[in-house]
Protein backbone atom coordinates (compact mmCIF):
# COMPACT_ATOMS: atom_id res chain seq x y z
CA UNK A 1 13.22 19.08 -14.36
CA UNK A 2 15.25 15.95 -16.18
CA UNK A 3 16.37 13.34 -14.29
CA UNK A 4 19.35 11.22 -15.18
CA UNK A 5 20.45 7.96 -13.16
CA UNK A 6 18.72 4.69 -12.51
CA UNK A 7 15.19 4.01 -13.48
CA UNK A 8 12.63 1.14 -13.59
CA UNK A 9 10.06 -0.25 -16.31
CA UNK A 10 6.78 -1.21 -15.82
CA UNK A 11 4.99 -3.69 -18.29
CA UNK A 12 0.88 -2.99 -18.06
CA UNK A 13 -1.53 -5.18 -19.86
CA UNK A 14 -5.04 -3.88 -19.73
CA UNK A 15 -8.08 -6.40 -20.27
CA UNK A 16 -7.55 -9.28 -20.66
CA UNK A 17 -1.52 -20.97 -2.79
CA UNK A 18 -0.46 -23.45 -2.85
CA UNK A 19 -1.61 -25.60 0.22
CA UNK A 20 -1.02 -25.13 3.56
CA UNK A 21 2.73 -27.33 4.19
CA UNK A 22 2.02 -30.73 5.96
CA UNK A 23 3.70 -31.97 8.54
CA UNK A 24 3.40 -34.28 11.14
CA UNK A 25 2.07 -33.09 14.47
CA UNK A 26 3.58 -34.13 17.94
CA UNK A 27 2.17 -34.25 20.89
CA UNK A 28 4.14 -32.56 24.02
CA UNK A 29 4.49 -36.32 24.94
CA UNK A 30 6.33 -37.45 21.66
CA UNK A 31 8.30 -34.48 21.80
CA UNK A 32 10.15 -35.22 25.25
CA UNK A 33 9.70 -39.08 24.28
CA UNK A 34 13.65 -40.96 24.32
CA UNK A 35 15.16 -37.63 25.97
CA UNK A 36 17.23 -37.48 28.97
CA UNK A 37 15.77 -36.07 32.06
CA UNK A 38 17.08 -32.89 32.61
CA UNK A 39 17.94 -30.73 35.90
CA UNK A 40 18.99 -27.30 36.99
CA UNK A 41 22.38 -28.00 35.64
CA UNK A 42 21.01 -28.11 32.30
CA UNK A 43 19.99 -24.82 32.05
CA UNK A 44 22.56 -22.48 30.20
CA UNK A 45 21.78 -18.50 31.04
CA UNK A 46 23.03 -16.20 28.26
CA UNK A 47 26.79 -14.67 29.42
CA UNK A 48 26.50 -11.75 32.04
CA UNK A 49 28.85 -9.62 29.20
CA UNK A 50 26.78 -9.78 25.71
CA UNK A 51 28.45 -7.82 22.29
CA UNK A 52 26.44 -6.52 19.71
CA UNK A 53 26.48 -4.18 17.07
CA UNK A 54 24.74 -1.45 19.16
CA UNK A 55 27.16 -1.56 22.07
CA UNK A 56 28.38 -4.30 24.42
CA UNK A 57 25.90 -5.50 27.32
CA UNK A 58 26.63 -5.80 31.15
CA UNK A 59 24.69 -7.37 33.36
CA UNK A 60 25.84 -7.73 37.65
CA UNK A 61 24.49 -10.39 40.18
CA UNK A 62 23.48 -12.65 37.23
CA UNK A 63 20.94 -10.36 35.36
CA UNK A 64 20.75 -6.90 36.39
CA UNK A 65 21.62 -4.43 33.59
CA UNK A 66 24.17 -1.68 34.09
CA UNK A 67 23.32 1.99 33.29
CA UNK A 68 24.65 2.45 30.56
CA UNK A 69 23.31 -1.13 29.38
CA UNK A 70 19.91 -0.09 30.12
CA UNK A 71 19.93 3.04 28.17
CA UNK A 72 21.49 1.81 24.84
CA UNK A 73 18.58 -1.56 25.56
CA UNK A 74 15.64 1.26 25.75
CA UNK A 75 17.03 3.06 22.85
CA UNK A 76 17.43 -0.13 20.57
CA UNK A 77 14.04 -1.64 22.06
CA UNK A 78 12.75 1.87 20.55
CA UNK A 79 14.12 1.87 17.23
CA UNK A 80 13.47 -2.07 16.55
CA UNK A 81 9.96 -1.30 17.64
CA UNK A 82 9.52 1.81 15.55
CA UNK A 83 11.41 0.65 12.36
CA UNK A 84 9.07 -2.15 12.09
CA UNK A 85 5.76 -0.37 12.34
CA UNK A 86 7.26 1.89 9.63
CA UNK A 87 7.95 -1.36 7.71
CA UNK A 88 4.43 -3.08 8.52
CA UNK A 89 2.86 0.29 7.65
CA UNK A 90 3.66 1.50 4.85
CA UNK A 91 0.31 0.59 3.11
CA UNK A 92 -1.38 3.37 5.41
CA UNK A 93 1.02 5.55 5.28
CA UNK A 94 0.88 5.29 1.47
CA UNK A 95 -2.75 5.38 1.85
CA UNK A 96 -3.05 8.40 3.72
CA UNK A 97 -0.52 10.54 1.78
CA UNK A 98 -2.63 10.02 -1.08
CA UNK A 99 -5.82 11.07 0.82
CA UNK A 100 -3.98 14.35 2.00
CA UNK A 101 -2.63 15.12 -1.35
CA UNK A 102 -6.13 15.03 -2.80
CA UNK A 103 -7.12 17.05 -0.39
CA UNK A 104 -3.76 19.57 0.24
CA UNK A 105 -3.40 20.02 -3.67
CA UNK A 106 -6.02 19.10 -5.51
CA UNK A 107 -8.78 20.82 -3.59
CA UNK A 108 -11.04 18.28 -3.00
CA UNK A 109 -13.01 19.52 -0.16
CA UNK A 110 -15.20 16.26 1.08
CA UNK A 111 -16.26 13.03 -0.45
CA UNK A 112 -18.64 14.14 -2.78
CA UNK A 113 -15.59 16.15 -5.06
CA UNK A 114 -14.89 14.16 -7.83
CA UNK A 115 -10.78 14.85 -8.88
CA UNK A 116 -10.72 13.92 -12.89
CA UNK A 117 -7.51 13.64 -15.12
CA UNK A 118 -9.54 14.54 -17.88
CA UNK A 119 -6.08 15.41 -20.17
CA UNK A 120 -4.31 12.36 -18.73
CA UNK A 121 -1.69 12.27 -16.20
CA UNK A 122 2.04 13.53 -16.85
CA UNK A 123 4.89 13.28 -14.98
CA UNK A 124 4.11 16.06 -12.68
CA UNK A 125 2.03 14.34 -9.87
CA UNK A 126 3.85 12.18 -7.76
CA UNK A 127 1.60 9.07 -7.73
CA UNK A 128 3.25 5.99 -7.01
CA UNK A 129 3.24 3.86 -10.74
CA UNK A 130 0.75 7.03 -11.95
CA UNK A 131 0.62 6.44 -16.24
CA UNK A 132 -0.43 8.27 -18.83
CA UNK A 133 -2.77 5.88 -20.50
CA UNK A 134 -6.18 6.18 -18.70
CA UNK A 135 -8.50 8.75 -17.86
CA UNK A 136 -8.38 8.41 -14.09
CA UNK A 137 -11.11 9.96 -11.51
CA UNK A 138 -10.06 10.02 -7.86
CA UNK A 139 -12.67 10.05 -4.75
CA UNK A 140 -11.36 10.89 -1.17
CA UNK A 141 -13.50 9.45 1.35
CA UNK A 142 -14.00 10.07 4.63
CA UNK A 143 -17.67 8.67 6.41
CA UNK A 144 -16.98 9.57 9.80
CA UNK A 145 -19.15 12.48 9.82
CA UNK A 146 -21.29 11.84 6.73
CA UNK A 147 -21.97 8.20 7.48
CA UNK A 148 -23.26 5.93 4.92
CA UNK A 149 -22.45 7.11 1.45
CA UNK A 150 -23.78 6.35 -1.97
CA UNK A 151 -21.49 5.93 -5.05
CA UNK A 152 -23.24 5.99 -8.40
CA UNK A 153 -20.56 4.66 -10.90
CA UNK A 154 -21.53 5.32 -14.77
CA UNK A 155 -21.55 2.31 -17.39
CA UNK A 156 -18.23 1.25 -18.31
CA UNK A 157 -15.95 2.09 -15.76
CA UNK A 158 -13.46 -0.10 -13.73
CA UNK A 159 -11.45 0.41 -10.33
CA UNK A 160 -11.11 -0.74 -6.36
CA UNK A 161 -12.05 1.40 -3.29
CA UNK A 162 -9.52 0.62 -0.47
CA UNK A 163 -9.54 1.25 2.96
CA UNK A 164 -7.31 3.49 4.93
CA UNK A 165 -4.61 0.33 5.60
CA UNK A 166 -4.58 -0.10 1.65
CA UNK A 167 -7.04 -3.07 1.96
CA UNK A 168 -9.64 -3.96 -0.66
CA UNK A 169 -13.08 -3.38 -0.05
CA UNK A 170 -15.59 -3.36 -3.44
CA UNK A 171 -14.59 -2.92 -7.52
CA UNK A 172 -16.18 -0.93 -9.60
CA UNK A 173 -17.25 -1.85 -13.24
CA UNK A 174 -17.00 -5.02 -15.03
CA UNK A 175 -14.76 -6.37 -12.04
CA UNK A 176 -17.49 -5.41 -9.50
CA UNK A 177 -21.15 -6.38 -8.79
CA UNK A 178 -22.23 -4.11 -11.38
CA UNK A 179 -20.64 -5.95 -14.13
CA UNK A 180 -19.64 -2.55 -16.21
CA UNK A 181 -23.46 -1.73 -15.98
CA UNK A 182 -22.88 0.96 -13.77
CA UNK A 183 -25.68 1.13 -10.76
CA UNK A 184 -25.85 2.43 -7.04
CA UNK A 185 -23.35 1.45 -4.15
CA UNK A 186 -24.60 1.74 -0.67
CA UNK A 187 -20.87 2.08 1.89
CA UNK A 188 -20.97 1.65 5.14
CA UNK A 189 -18.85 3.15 8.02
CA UNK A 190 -17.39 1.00 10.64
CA UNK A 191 -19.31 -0.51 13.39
CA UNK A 192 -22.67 0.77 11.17
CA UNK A 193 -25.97 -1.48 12.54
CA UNK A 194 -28.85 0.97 11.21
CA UNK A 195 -30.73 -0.17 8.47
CA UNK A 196 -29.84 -0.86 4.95
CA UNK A 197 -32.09 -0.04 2.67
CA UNK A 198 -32.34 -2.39 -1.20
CA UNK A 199 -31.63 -1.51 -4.30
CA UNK A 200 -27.82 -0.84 -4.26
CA UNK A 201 -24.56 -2.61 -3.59
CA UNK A 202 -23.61 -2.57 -0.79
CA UNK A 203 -20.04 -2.87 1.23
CA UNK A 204 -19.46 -2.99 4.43
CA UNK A 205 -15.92 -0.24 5.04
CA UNK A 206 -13.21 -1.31 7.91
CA UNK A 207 -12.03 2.21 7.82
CA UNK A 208 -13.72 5.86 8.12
CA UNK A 209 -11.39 6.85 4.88
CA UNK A 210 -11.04 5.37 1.77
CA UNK A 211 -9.72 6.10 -1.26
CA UNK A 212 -11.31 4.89 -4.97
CA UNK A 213 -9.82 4.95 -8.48
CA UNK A 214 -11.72 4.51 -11.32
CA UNK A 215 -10.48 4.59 -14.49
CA UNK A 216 -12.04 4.90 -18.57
CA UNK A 217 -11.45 6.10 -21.86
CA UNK A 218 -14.27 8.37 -22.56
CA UNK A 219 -12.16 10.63 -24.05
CA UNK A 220 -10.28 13.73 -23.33
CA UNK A 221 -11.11 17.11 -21.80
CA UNK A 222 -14.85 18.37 -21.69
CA UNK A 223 -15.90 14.32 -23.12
CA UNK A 224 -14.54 13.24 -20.13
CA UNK A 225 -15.29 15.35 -17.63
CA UNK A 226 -19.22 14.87 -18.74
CA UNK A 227 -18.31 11.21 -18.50
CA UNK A 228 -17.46 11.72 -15.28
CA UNK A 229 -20.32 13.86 -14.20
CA UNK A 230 -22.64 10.89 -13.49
CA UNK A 231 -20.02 9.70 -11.20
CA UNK A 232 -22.03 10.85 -8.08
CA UNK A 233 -21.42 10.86 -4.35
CA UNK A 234 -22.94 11.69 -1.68
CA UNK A 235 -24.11 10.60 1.73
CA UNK A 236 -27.44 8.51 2.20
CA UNK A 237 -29.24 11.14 4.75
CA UNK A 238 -28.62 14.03 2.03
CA UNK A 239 -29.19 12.69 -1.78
CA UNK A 240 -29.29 16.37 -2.62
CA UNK A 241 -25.40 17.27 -1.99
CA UNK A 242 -23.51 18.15 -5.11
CA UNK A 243 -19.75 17.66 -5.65
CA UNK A 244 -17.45 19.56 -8.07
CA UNK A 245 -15.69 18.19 -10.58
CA UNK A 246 -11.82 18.95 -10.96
CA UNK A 247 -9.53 18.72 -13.82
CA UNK A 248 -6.74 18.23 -12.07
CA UNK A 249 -4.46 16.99 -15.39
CA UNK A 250 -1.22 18.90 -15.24
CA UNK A 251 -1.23 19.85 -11.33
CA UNK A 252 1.42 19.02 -8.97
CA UNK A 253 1.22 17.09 -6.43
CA UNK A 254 2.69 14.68 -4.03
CA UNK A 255 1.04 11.91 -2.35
CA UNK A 256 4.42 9.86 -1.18
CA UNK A 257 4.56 9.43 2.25
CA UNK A 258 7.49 10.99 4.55
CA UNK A 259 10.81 9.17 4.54
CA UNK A 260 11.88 10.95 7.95
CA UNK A 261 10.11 10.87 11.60
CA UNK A 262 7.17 12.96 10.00
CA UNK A 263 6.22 9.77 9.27
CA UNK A 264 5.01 8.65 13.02
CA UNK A 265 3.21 11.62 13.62
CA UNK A 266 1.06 10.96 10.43
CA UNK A 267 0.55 7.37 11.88
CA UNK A 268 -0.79 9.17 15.33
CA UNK A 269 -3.22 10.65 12.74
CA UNK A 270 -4.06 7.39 11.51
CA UNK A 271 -4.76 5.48 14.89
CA UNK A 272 -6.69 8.58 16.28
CA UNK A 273 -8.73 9.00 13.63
CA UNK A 274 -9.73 5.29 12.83
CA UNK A 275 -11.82 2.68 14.37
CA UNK A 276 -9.52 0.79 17.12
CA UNK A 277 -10.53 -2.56 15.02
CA UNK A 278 -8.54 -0.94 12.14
CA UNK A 279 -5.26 -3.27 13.51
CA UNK A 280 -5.13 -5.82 15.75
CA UNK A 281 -4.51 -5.94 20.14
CA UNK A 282 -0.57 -6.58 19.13
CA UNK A 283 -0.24 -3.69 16.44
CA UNK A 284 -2.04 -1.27 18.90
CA UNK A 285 0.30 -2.01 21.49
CA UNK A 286 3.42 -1.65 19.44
CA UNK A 287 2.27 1.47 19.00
CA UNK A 288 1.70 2.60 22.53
CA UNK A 289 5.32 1.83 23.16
CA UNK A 290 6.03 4.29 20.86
CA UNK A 291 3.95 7.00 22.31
CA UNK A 292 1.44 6.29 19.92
CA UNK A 293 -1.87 6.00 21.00
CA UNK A 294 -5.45 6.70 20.28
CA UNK A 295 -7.14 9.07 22.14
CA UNK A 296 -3.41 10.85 23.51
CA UNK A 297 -1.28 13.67 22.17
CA UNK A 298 1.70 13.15 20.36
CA UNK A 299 4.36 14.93 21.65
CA UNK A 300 7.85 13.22 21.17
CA UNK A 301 10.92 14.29 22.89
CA UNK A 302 14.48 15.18 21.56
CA UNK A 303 15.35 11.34 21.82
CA UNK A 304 12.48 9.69 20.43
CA UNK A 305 12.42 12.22 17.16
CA UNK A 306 15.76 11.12 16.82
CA UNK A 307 14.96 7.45 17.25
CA UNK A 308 11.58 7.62 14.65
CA UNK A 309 14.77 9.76 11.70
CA UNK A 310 16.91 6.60 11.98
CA UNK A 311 14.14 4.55 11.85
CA UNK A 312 12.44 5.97 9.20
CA UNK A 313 15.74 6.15 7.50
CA UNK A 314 16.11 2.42 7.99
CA UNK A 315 13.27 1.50 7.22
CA UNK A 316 13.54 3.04 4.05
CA UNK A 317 16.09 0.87 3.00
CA UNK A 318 14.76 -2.49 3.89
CA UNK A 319 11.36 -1.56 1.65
CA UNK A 320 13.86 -0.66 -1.48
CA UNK A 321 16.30 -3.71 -0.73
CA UNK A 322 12.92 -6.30 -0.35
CA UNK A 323 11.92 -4.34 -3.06
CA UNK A 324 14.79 -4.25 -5.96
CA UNK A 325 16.37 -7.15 -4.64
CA UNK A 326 13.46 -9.56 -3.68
CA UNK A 327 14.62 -12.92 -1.96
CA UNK A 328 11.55 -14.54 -2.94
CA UNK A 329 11.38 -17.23 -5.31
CA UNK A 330 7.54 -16.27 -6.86
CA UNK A 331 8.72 -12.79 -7.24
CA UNK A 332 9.57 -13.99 -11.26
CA UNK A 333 7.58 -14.25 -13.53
CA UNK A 334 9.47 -16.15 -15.89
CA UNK A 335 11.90 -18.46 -15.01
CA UNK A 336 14.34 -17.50 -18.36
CA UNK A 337 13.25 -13.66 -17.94
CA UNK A 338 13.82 -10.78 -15.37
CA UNK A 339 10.58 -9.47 -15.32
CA UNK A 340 9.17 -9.97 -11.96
CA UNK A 341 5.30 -9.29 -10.59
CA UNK A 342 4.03 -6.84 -7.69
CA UNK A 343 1.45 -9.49 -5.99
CA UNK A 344 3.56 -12.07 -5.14
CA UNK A 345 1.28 -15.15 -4.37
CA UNK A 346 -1.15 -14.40 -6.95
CA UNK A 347 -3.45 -12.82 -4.40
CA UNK A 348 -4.25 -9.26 -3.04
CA UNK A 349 -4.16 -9.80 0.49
CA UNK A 350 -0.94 -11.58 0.38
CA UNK A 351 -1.79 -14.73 1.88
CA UNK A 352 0.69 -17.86 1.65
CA UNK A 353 -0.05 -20.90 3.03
CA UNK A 354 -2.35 -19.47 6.05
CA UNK A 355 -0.14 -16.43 6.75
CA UNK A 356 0.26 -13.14 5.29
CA UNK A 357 3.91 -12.82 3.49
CA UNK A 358 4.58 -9.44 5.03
CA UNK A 359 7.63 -8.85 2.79
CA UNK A 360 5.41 -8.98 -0.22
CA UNK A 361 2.84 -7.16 1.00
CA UNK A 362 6.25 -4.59 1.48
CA UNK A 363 7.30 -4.72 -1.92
CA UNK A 364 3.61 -3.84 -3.22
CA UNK A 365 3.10 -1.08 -1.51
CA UNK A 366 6.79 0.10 -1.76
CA UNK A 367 5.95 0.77 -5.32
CA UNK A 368 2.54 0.15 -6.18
CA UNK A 369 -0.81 1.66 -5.35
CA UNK A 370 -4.36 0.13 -6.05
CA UNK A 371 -5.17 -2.99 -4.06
CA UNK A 372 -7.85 -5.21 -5.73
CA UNK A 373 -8.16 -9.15 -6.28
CA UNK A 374 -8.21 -8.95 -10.27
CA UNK A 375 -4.74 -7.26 -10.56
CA UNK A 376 -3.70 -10.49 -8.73
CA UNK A 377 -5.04 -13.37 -9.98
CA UNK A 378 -4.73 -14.89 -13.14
CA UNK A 379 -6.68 -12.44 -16.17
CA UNK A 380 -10.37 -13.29 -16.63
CA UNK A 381 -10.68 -13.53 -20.45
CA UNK A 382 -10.80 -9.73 -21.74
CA UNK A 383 -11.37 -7.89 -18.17
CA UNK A 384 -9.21 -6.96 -15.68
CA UNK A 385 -5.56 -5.86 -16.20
CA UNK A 386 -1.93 -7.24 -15.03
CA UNK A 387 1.10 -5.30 -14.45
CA UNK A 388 4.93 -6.74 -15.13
CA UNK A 389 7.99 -4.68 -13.59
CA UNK A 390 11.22 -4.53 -14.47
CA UNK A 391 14.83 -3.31 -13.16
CA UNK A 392 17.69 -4.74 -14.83
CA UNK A 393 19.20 -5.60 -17.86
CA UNK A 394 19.46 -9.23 -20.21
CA UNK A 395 22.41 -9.51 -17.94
CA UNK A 396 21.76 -8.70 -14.51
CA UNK A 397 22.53 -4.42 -14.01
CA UNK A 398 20.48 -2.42 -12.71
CA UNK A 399 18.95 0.03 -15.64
CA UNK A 400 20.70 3.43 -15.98
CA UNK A 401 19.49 6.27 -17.47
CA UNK A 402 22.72 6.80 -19.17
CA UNK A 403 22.38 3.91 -21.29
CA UNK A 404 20.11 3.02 -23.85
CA UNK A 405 18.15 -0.15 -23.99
CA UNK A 406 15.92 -2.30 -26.44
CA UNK A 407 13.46 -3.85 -25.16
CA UNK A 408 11.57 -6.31 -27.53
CA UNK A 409 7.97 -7.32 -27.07
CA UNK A 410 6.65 -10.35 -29.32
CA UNK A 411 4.09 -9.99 -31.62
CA UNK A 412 0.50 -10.21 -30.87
CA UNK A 413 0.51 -9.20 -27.25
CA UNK A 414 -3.12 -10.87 -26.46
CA UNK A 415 -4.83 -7.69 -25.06
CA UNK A 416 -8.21 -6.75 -25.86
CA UNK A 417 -7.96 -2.70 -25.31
CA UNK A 418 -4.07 -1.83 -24.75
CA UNK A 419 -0.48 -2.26 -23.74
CA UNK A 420 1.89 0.01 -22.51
CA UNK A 421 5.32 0.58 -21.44
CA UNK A 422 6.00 3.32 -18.81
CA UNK A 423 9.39 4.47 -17.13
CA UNK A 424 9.71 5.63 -13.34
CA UNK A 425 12.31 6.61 -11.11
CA UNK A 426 13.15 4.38 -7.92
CA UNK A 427 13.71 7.25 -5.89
CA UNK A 428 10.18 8.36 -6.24
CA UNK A 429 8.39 4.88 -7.90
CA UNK A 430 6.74 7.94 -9.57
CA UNK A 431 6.80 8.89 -13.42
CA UNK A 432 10.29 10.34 -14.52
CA UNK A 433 9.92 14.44 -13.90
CA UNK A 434 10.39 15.41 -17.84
CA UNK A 435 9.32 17.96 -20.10
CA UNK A 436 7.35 15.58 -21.58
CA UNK A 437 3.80 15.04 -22.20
């Protein structure tokens, strides 16, 4: 189906924090030092009668909350809490829709399945920022009952395997320890103290699923699904398991995660499956509140599905406002130019002066997918690969798909294997549904 309306570019390049602020500490001493000594009197209790935009507050006998105060408290308590674990999770969530795509549509059946785009990707898949250019191959891991797995990556690929909160864990290829050699990578579950034998790479997972994308040009069709055929997995006790191999170029598919409450009951999938270490003491009990917890059933009442829509809903919009209408300074690239960068802080944990910028880490994963340290930093001469996006116009507009643009590139774009434009829609951060090829 053709789409008209708003759309975004993205600018990929293939191959080719600042200190901690200082400031003076002072002691609880220096801090009270010149200041008048204070009594009772000085303490100034908020009013008894409190307005807000949810409703006004009453409170009798100095602090005691009316009925009807308490409810509309519980409810907004409720929907603060849950609209900012959708916020602060929408790397999992992303995560694990693409796991359950790959496994929902594709077929893949366990971690040894190998999904390949041998004919290239088109617009039919919704991947967030999926292109056309490479010849992708997808794993879908999940080492909670196989255990250790080995990955034996062929000669001259490159790509990330990320954990089930979108965090990095090991590259593939030229990036990785392999160096584009290829070799043997030992991963490990969670909590995993047996031994570990030599000979391979090894990394050590957070998570019981991951997901890995490697990507090559091998060529199309049958060349690269024989390229891909010495991509092996398979778990450590049982070197003798095969996978199948999948062309899965021109399937549907949709691996964007629910913009509704469906969305809370796939992050009760998340905490029950995973490792309790997978988020912190604080996360975990955010959570809980919610009804959320490992090891307990999900079963939400009328009020609380209600509560997880609106906050879904809301949600929603912060990611695309943080997102297409970033506040932060770093988010250009350019200071004379619109075009503005995914990893904000030049790093793929999101890290800023000795805490994590959450509303980068927001506008990543609102859009992006693929979490690994060389998108991020500055290009290693001929490897690695940086992306550029863009959403408006020389003079400010959002771009429209009833208008036509011109976008000029200068000459000699310093790549060593390719550049390429692609064109998504915002709804989806997917590629445009066309006829196209």
């Amino acid at each position: 189906m053709k789409r008209s309306g708003t759309f975004l570019l993205t600018l990929a390049v293939l191959a080719l924090s600042g200190p901690a602020l200082s400031q003076g500490d002072k002691t609880v001493f220096e801090l009270v030092d010149g200041k008048p000594v204070q009594s009772s009197d000085d303490f100034k209790s908020a009013p008894t009668r409190i307005k807000t935009d949810f409703g006004t507050l009453e409170f009798t006998g100095g602090g005691y909350p009316k009925a009807a105060t308490s409810k509309l408290i519980w409810d907004q308590m409720d929907l603060q809490r849950a609209t900012q674990a959708y916020y602060d999770f929408m790397p999992a969530l992303s995560l694990h829709g693409i796991l359950k795509a790959q496994a929902r549509d594709f077929g893949a059946s366990n971690s040894s399945d190998v999904l390949v785009f041998a004919d290239r990707m088109n617009s039919e898949p919704l991947f967030l920022t999926g292109n056309v250019d490479s010849i992708y191959a997808m794993l879908t891991i999940d080492m909670k009952e196989d255990g250790p797995l080995v990955i034996e990556v062929p000669p001259g690929v490159m790509g990330p395997l990320d954990d089930a909160y979108f965090r990095f864990v090991v590259d593939f290829g030229a990036t990785g320890p392999d160096k584009g050699k290829g070799g043997k990578y030992l991963l490990l579950p969670p909590g995993y103290e047996g031994d570990v034998p030599e000979g391979y790479f090894v990394a050590r997972s957070t998570s019981y699923r991951l997901w890995g994308l490697l990507r090559a040009n091998p060529g199309r069709g049958e060349k690269a699904m024989n390229y891909y055929r010495q991509l092996k997995v398979y778990p450590l006790n049982n070197p003798g398991r095969k996978g199948r191999y999948i062309n899965v170029s021109g399937m549907p598919l949709n691996s964007l995660a629910p913009e509704d409450s469906d969305a809370f009951r796939w992050l009760h999938e998340i905490i029950s499956y995973e490792p309790a270490s997978l988020v912190n003491k604080e996360q975990l009990g955010r959570f809980a509140s919610l009804g959320i917890e490992k090891g307990k059933p999900f079963n939400p009442d009328a009020r609380m599905r209600g509560i997880f829509g609106q906050a879904a809903k809301i949600g929603v919009a912060m990611a695309r406002n943080n997102a297409f209408d970033s506040r932060d300074p770093d988010v250009k690239v350019y200071p004379d130019r619109l075009w503005e960068t995914v990893f904000i802080g030049g790093n793929s944990e999101f890290e800023k002066n000795g805490y994590r910028n959450l509303d980068a880490r927001s506008l990543f994963h609102d859009g992006a997918i693929v979490v690994t340290p060389v998108m991020a930093v500055p290009l290693l001469p001929g490897v690695g690969s940086k992306y550029l996006f863009g959403y408006k116009d020389a003079d400010g507009n959002y771009l429209d798909g009833s208008k036509t643009y011109r976008l000029h590139i200068p000459a000699n774009v310093p790549v060593k294997d390719f550049w390429s434009v692609t064109i998504y829609d915002p709804a989806t951060r997917s590629q445009l549904q066309t006829i196209q090829e």
